[in-house]
Protein backbone atom coordinates (compact mmCIF):
# COMPACT_ATOMS: atom_id res chain seq x y z
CA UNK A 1 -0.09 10.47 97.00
CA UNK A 2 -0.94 10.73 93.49
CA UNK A 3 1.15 11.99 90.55
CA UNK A 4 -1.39 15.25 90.31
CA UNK A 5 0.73 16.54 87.44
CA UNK A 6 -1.01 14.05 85.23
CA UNK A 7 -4.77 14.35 85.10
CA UNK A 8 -7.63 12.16 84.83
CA UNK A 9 -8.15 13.29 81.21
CA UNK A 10 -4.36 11.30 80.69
CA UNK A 11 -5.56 8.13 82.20
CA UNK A 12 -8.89 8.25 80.46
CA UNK A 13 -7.21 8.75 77.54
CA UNK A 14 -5.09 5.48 77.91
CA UNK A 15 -8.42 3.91 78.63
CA UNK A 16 -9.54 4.60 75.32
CA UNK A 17 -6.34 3.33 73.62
CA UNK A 18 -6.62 0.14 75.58
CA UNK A 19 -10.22 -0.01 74.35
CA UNK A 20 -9.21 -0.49 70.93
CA UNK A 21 -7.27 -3.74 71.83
CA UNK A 22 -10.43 -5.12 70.94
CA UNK A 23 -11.57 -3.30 68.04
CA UNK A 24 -13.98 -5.00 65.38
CA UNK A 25 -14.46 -7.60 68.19
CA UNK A 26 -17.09 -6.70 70.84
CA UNK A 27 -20.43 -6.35 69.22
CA UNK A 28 -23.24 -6.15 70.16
CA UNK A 29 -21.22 -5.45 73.38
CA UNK A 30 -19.20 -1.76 73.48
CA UNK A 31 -15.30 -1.60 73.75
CA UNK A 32 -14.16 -0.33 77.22
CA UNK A 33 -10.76 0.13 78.61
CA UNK A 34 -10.51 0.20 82.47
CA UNK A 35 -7.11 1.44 84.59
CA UNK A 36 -6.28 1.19 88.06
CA UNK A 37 -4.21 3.75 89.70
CA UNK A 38 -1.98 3.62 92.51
CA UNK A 39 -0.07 6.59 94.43
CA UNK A 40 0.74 7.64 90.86
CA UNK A 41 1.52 4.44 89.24
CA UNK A 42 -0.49 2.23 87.48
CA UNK A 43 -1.24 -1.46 89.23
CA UNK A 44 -3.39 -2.21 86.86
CA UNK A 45 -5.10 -2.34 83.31
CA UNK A 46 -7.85 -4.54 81.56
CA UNK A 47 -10.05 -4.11 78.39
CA UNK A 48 -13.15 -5.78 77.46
CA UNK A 49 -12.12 -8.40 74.46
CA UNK A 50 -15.37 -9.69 73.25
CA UNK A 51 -19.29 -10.78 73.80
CA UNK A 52 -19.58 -13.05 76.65
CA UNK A 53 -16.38 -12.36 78.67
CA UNK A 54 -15.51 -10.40 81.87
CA UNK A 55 -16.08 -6.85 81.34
CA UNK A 56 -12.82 -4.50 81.95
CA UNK A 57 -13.03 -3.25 85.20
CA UNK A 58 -12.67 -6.85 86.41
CA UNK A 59 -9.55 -7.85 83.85
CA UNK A 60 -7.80 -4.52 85.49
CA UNK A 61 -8.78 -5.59 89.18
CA UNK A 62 -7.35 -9.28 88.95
CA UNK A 63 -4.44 -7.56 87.72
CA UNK A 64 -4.37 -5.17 90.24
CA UNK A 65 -5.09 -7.29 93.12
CA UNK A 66 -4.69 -6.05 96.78
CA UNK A 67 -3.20 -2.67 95.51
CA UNK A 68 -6.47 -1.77 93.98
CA UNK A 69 -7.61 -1.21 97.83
CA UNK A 70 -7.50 2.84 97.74
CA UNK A 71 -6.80 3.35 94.69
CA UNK A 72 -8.52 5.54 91.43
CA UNK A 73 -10.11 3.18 88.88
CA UNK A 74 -10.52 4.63 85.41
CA UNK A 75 -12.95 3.62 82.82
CA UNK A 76 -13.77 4.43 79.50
CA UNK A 77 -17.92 3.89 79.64
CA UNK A 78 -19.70 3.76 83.39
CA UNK A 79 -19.13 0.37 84.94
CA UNK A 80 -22.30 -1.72 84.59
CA UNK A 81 -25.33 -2.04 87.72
CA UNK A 82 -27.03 -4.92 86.22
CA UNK A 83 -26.63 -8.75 85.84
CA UNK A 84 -26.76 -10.21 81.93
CA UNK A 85 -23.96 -12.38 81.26
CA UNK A 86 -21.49 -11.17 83.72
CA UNK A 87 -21.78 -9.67 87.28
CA UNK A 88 -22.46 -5.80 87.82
CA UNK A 89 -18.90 -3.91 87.52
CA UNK A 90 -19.68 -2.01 90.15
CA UNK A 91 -20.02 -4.19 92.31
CA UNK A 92 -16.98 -5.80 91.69
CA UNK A 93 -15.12 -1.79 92.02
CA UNK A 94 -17.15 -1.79 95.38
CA UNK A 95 -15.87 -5.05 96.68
CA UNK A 96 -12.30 -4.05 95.65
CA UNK A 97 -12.51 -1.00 97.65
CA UNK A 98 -11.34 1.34 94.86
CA UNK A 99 -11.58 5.19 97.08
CA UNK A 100 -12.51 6.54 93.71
CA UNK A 101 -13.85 5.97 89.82
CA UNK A 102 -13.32 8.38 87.00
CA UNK A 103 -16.15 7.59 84.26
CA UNK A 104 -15.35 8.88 80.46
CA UNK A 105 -18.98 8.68 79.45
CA UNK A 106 -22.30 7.56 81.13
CA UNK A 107 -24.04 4.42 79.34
CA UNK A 108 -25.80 5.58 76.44
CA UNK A 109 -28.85 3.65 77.56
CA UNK A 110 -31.36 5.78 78.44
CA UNK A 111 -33.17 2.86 80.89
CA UNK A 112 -29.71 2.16 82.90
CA UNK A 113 -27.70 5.64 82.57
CA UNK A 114 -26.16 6.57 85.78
CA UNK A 115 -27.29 3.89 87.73
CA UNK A 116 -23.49 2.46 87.80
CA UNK A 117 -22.54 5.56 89.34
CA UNK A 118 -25.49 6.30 91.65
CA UNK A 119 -24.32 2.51 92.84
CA UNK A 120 -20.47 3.95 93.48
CA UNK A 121 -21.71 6.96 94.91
CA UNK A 122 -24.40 5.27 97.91
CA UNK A 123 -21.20 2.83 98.90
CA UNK A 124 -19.57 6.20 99.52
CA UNK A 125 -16.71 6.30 96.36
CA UNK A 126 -15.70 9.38 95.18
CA UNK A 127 -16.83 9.62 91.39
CA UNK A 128 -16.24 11.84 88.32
CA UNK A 129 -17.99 11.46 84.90
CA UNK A 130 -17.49 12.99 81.44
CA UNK A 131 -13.95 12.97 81.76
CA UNK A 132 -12.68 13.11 77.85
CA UNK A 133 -16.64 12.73 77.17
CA UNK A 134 -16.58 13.36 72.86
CA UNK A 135 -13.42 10.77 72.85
CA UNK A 136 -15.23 7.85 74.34
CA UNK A 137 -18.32 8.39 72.68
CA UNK A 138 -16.43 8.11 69.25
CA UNK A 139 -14.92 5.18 70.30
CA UNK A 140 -18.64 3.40 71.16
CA UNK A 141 -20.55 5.39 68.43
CA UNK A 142 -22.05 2.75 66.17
CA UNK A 143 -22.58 0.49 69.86
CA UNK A 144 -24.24 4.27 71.26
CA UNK A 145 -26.28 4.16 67.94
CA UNK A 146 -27.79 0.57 67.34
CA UNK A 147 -29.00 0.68 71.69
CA UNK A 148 -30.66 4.37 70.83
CA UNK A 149 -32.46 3.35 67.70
CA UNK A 150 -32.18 -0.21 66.75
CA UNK A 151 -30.30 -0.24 63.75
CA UNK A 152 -26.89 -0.98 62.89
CA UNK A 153 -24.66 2.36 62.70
CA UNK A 154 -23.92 2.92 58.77
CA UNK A 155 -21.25 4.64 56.93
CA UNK A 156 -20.75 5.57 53.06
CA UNK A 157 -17.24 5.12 51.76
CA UNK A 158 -16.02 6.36 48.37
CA UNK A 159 -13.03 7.49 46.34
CA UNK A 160 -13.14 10.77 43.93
CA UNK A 161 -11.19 12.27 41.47
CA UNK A 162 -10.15 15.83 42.00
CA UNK A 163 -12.93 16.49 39.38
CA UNK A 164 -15.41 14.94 41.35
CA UNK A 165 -15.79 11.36 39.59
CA UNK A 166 -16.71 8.34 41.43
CA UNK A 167 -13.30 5.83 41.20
CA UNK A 168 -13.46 2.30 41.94
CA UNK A 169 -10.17 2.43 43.14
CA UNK A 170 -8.43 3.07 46.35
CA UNK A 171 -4.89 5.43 46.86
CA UNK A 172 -1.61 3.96 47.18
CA UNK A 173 -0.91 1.71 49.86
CA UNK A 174 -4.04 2.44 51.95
CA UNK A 175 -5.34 -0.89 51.69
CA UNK A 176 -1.84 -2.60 53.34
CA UNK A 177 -1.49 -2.51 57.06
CA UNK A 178 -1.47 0.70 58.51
CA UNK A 179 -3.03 2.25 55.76
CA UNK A 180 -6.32 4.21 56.48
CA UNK A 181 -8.37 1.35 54.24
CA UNK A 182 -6.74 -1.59 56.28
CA UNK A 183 -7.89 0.09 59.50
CA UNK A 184 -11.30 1.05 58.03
CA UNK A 185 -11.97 -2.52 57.53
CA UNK A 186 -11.05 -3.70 60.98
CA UNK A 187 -13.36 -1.28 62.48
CA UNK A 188 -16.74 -2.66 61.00
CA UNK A 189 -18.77 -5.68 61.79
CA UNK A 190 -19.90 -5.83 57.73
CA UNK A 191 -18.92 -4.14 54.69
CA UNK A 192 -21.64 -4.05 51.48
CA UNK A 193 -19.59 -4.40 48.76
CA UNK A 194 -20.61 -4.95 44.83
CA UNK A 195 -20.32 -8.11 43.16
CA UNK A 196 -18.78 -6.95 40.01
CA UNK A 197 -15.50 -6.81 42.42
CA UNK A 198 -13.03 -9.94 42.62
CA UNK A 199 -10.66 -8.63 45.42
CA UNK A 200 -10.97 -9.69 48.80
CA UNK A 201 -11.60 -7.32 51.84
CA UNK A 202 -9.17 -7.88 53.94
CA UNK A 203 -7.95 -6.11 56.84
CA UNK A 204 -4.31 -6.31 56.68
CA UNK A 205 -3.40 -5.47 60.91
CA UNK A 206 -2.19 -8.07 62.96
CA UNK A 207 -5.18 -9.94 64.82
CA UNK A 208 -7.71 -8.23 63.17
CA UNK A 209 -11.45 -9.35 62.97
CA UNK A 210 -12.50 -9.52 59.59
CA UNK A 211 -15.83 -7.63 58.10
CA UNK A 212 -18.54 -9.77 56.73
CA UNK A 213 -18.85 -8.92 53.70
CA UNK A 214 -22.50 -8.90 52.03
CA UNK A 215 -22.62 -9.19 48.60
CA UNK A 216 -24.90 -7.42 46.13
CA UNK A 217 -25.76 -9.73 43.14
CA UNK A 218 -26.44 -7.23 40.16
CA UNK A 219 -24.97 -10.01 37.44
CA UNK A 220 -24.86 -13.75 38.01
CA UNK A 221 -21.92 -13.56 35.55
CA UNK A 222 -19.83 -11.29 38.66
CA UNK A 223 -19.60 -12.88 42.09
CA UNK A 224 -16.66 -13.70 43.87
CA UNK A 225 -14.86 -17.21 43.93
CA UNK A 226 -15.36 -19.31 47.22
CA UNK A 227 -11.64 -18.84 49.39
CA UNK A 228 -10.62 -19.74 52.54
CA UNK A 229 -9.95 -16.41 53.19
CA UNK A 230 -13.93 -15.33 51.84
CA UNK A 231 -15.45 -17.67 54.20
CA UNK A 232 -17.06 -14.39 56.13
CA UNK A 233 -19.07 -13.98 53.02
CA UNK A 234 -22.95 -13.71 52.01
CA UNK A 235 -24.71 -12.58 48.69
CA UNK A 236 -27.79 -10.66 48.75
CA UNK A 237 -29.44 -11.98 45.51
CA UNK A 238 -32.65 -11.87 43.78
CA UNK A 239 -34.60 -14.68 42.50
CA UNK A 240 -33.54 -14.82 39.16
CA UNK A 241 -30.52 -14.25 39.51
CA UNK A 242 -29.72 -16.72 42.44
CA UNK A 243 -31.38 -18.95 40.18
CA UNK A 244 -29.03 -18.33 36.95
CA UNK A 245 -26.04 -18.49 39.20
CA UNK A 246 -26.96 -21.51 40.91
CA UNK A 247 -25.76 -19.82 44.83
CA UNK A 248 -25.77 -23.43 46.52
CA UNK A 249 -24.37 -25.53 44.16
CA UNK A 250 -21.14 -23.47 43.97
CA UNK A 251 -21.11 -23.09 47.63
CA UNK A 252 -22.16 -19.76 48.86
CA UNK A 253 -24.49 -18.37 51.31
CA UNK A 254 -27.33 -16.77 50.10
CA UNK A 255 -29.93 -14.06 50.60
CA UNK A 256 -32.84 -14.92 47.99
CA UNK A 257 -35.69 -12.24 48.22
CA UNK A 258 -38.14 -10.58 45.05
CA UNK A 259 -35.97 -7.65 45.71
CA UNK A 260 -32.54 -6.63 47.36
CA UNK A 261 -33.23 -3.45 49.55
CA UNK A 262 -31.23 -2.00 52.34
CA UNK A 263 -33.86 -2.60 55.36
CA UNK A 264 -33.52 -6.10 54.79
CA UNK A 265 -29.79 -5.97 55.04
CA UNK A 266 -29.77 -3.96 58.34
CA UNK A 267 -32.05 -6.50 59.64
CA UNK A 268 -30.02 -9.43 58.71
CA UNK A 269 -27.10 -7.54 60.30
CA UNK A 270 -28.78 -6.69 63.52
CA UNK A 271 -30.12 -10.43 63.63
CA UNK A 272 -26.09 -11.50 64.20
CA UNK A 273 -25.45 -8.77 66.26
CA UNK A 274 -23.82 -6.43 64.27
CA UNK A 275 -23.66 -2.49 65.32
CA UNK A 276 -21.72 -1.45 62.48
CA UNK A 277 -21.95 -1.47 58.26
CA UNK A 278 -19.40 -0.01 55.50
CA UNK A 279 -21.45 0.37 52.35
CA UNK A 280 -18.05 0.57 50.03
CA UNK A 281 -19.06 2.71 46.66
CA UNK A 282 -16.69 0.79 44.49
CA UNK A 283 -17.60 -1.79 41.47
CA UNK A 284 -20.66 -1.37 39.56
CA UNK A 285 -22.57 1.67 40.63
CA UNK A 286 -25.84 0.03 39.52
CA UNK A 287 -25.60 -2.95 42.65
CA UNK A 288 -25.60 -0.41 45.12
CA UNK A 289 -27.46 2.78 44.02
CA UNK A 290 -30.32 2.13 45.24
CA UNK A 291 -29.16 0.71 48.70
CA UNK A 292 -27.62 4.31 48.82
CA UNK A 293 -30.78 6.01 47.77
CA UNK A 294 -32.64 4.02 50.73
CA UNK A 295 -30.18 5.13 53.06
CA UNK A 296 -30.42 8.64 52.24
CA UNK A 297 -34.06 8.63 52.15
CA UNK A 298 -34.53 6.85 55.00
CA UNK A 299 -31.96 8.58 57.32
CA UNK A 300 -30.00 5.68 58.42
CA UNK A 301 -26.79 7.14 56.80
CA UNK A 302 -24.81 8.27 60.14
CA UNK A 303 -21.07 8.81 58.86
CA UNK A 304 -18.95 9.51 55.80
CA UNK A 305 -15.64 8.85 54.57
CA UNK A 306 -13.91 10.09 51.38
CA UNK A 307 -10.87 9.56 49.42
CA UNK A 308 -9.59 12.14 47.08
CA UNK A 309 -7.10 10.60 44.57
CA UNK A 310 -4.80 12.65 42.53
CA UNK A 311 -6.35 12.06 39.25
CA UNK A 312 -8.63 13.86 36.77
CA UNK A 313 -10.58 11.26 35.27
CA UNK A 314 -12.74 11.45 31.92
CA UNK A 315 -13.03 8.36 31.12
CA UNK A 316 -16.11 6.86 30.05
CA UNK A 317 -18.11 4.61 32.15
CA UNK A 318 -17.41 6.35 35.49
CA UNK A 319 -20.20 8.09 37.30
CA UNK A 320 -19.89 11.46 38.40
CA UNK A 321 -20.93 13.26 41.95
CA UNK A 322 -24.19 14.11 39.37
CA UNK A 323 -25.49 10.85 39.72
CA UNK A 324 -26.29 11.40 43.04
CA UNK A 325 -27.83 14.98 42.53
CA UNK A 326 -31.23 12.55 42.40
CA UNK A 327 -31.09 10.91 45.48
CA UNK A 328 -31.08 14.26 47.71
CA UNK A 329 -30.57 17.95 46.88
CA UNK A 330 -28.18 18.95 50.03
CA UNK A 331 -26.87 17.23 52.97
CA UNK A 332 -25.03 18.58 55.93
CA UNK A 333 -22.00 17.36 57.32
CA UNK A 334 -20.76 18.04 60.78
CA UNK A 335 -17.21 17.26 62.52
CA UNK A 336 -15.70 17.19 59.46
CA UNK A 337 -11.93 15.98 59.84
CA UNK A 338 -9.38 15.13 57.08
CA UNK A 339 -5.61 13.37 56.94
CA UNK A 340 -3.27 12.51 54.35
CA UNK A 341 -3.01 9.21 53.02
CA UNK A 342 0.16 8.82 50.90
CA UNK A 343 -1.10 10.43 47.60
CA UNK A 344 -4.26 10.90 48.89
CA UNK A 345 -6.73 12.69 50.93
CA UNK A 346 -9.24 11.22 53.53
CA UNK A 347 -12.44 13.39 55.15
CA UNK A 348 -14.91 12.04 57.18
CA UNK A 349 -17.67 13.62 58.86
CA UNK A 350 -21.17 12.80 60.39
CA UNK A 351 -24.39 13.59 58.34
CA UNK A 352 -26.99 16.29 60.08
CA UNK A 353 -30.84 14.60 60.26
CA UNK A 354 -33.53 17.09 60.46
C-alpha cells in the first residue's frame, strides 16, 4: 500500500522541482517533471530536458521499468494525446500499466486540453487533475502565454532608490550564483538590454542556458566588444547607425530596420522559438523608453520585477519613476510577492489588462 501520510500535493510538488532541472532550456516546449510511485516509494523520476527529446513521463518509466506496473505516475502538466516529435505520453503511461495518474495542470491549449486525460480515463486509469494547480502554471507561464496568444511572455526589470530613482545598478551580490539576478537570467530565453552597457549577462549557476541578449543601438560609439562568452548576442540597430558603426565588419549580428520598435523584436524572438523576454531597465534610458512605452501601450507587458537598493540618489542624470508618468497614468499589479536580497529588496508581480 501507499505511504497515504504523504499526499499527492507532495509528489506534485517534487514534480515541479524536477521540472526546473531544465530551466531556460525547453522552449518552445514547456518544462515538466514526471514521478512514479510505488507502494510508497518512489521507482522512478524523469524531467523533460529540451526541444526534441523524450518527454518526462517516458524518462521516469525507463527508469521505473517493471515496477511502474500498478503504480501512481505523477506529472507536472497532462501527459500529451498527440504525435509531433515524440509519441503520445499517454500512451506510453497506458502501455506501462500505471493503475493511476495525478495531473498538476491540464495543457493550456485550448484545442488539446484534457484529451491526455480523457485518453487515461477510457483505458480505465484512475486520474486526478489540478493537483498544486497555481504552482505548475507558474512554472510554464511564459510557455502557457506564447500557445494562448502568440507572443513571447515579457517582463520589466528595474532597480530603484528608496526615493524612487531609476539605478543602473544591481544590489550586492545578486548578480553571482545564487543571487536573485543570476537566477533571473537563467530563467529567460532573451534579455533586451541597452547598448550603453559593457558588462556581460551572464548567468552565474552551474549548467545554466544563457539569455540572448538583444541589443538596442542608441549610439554607435556604445556597443559591446565581440567575446567568446557574448557569442549569444544580436543588436537591434537602425540604419544610420549600423552604418556609422560598421555591425559586420567588427563582427556582430545585426538587426538593420528604419526604426527599432518592440513588435519587431517579439517577432524575431518568436521566429527562434523563444517564449520568454527580460527587458532589463539599466544603461541609457533613452535605448529602451520607447520599447517600454510600446509594451505598455500595447499590453504585452505580463510580469514585473523590482529591486529596491538602499540608497537615496540625487544625482544628476538619473531618471526618476516621473519619467514614466507619460507612458500610462496607473497600472495594476496582482500576486505581488517580495524577498530579501542581501541589502536589497525584490517584488514581483503580474500586471492586470483590462
Amino acid at each position: 500500500m501507499e505511504d497515504k501520510s504523504v499526499d499527492d500535493g507532495y509528489y506534485i510538488r517534487k514534480c515541479v522541482e524536477l521540472a526546473r532541472t531544465a530551466i531556460g532550456c525547453t522552449s518552445p516546449n514547456p518544462m515538466v517533471g514526471c514521478i512514479i510511485v510505488k507502494d510508497g516509494k518512489i521507482v522512478g523520476k524523469g524531467f523533460h530536458p529540451k526541444a526534441g527529446q523524450p518527454h518526462a513521463e517516458v524518462f521516469a518509466l525507463r527508469d521505473a521499468g517493471d515496477q511502474a506496473e500498478n503504480a501512481t505516475a505523477y506529472v507536472s502538466l497532462e501527459p500529451c494525446n498527440h504525435y509531433g516529435r515524440t509519441p503520445p505520453c499517454s500512451e506510453a503511461l497506458i502501455k506501462a500499466k500505471v493503475k493511476r495518474v495525478v495531473v498538476g495542470m491540464v495543457d493550456p491549449n485550448p484545442i488539446v486540453a484534457s484529451k491526455g486525460v480523457e485518453r487515461l480515463r477510457e483505458a480505465g486509469i484512475d486520474v486526478t487533475v489540478g493537483v498544486e494547480e497555481e504552482l505548475c502554471k507558474r512554472l510554464i507561464e511564459a510557455f502557457a502565454h506564447q500557445m494562448l496568444t502568440g507572443k513571447p511572455f515579457v517582463t520589466l526589470r528595474y532597480s530603484l532608490s528608496v526615493n524612487g530613482r531609476i539605478l543602473d545598478q544591481l544590489g550586492k551580490g545578486v548578480a553571482e550564483k545564487g543571487g536573485y539576478y543570476s537566477k533571473l537570467l537563467q530563467e529567460y530565453d532573451a534579455i533586451i538590454v541597452s547598448g550603453s552597457l559593457t558588462e556581460k549577462f551572464i548567468s552565474q549557476e552551474p549548467g545554466a542556458n544563457q539569455p540572448l541578449q538583444i541589443v538596442i543601438a542608441g549610439n554607435p560609439h556604445q556597443l559591446p566588444a565581440v567575446t567568446e562568452e557574448a557569442f549569444k548576442m544580436i543588436v537591434f540597430a537602425d540604419k544610420e547607425i549600423a552604418t556609422e558603426s560598421d555591425l559586420a565588419q567588427k563582427g556582430i549580428e545585426a538587426v538593420v530596420s528604419d526604426q527599432i520598435n518592440l513588435t519587431s523584436i517579439l517577432e524575431y524572438c518568436k521566429r527562434q522559438g523563444f517564449c520568454s523576454v527580460l527587458l532589463d531597465m539599466r544603461g541609457s534610458f533613452g535605448d529602451l523608453e520607447g520599447l517600454l512605452r510600446e509594451a505598455i501601450e500595447q499590453k504585452v507587458l505580463q510580469k514585473i520585477v523590482m529591486e529596491v537598493l538602499p540608497f537615496w540618489d540625487e544625482s544628476s542624470g538619473g531618471e526618476s519613476l516621473v519619467a514614466l508618468n507619460s507612458l500610462v497614468k496607473r497600472l495594476e499589479v496582482k500576486n505581488l510577492r517580495s524577498r530579501s536580497s542581501n541589502e536589497s529588496i525584490v517584488l514581483e508581480g503580474y500586471l492586470i489588462h483590462e
